[in-house]
Protein backbone atom coordinates (compact mmCIF):
# COMPACT_ATOMS: atom_id res chain seq x y z
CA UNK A 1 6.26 16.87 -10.43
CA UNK A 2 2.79 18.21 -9.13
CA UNK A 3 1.87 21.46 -10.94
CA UNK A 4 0.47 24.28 -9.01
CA UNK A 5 -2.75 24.34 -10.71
CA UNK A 6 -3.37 20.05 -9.62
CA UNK A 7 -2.44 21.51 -6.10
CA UNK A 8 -5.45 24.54 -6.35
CA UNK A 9 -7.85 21.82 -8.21
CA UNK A 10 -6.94 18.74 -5.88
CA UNK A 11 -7.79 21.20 -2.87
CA UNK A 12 -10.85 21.89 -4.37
CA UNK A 13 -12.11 18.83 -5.60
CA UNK A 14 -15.84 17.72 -3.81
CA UNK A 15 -15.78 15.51 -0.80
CA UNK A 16 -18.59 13.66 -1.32
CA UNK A 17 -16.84 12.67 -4.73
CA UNK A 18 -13.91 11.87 -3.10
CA UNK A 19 -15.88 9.85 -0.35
CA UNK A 20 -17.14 7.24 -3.41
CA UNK A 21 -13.20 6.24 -3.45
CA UNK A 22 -12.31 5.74 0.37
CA UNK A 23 -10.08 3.07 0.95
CA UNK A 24 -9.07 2.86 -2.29
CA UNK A 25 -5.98 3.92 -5.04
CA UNK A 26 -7.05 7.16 -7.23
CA UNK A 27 -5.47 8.10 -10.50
CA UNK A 28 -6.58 12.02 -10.95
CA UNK A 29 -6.08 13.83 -14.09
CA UNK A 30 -2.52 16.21 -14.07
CA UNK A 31 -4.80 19.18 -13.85
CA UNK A 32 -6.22 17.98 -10.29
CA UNK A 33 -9.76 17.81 -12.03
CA UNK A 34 -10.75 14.75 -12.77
CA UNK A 35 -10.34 11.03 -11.61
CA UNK A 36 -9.60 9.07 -14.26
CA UNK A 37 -9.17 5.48 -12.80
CA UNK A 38 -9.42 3.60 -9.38
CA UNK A 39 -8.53 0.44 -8.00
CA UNK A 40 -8.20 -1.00 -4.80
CA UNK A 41 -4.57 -1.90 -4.98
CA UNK A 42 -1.84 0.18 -6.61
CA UNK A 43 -0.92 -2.25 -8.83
CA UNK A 44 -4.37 -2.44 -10.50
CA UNK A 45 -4.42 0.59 -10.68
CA UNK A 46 -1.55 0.63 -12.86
CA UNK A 47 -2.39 -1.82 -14.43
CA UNK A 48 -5.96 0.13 -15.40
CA UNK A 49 -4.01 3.08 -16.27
CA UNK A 50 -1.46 1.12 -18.77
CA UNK A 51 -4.96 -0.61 -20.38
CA UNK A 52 -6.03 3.12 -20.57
CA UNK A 53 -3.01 4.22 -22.10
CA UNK A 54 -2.01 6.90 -19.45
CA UNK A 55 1.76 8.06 -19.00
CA UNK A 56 2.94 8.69 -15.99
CA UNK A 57 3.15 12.51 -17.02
CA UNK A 58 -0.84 12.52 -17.32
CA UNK A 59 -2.09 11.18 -13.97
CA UNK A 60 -1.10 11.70 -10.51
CA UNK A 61 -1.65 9.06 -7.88
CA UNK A 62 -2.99 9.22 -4.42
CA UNK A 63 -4.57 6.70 -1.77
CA UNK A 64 -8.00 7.79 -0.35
CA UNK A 65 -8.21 7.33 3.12
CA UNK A 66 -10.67 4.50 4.93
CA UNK A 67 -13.35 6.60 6.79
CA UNK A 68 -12.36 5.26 10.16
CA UNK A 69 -8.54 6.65 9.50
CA UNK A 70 -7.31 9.58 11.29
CA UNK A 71 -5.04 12.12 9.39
CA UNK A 72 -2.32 14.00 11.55
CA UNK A 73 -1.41 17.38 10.32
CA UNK A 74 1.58 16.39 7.93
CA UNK A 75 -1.23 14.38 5.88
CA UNK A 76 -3.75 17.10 5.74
């Protein structure tokens, strides 16, 4: 489950950090602050996590979208 404060912190993370990780599978830290890992499929990312010894509990996945890649209002 996603906590309230990832939710707050995820809302509030930079852009232009996010924009390093378009197109791409992001692992971010359970407190929304941090990403911890990326990969462009979701099974290396996984797979990176695992080698990092993150638990499911500690990282929360989510798929950055490709610049070109229009969101409709259930996505934003």
């Amino acid at each position: 489950m996603v906590s309230a404060e990832f939710q707050v912190n995820r809302l509030d993370f930079p852009e232009a950090e996010l924009g390093k990780y378009r197109g791409q599978w992001v692992a971010f830290r359970s407190d929304g602050r941090a990403i911890v890992a990326h990969a462009a499929t979701i099974e290396d990312l996984e797979r990176h996590l695992r080698e990092q010894a993150y638990t499911p509990e500690e990282v929360v996945l989510e798929r950055i979208p490709d610049e070109d890649t229009c969101l409709g209002a259930e996505e934003l």
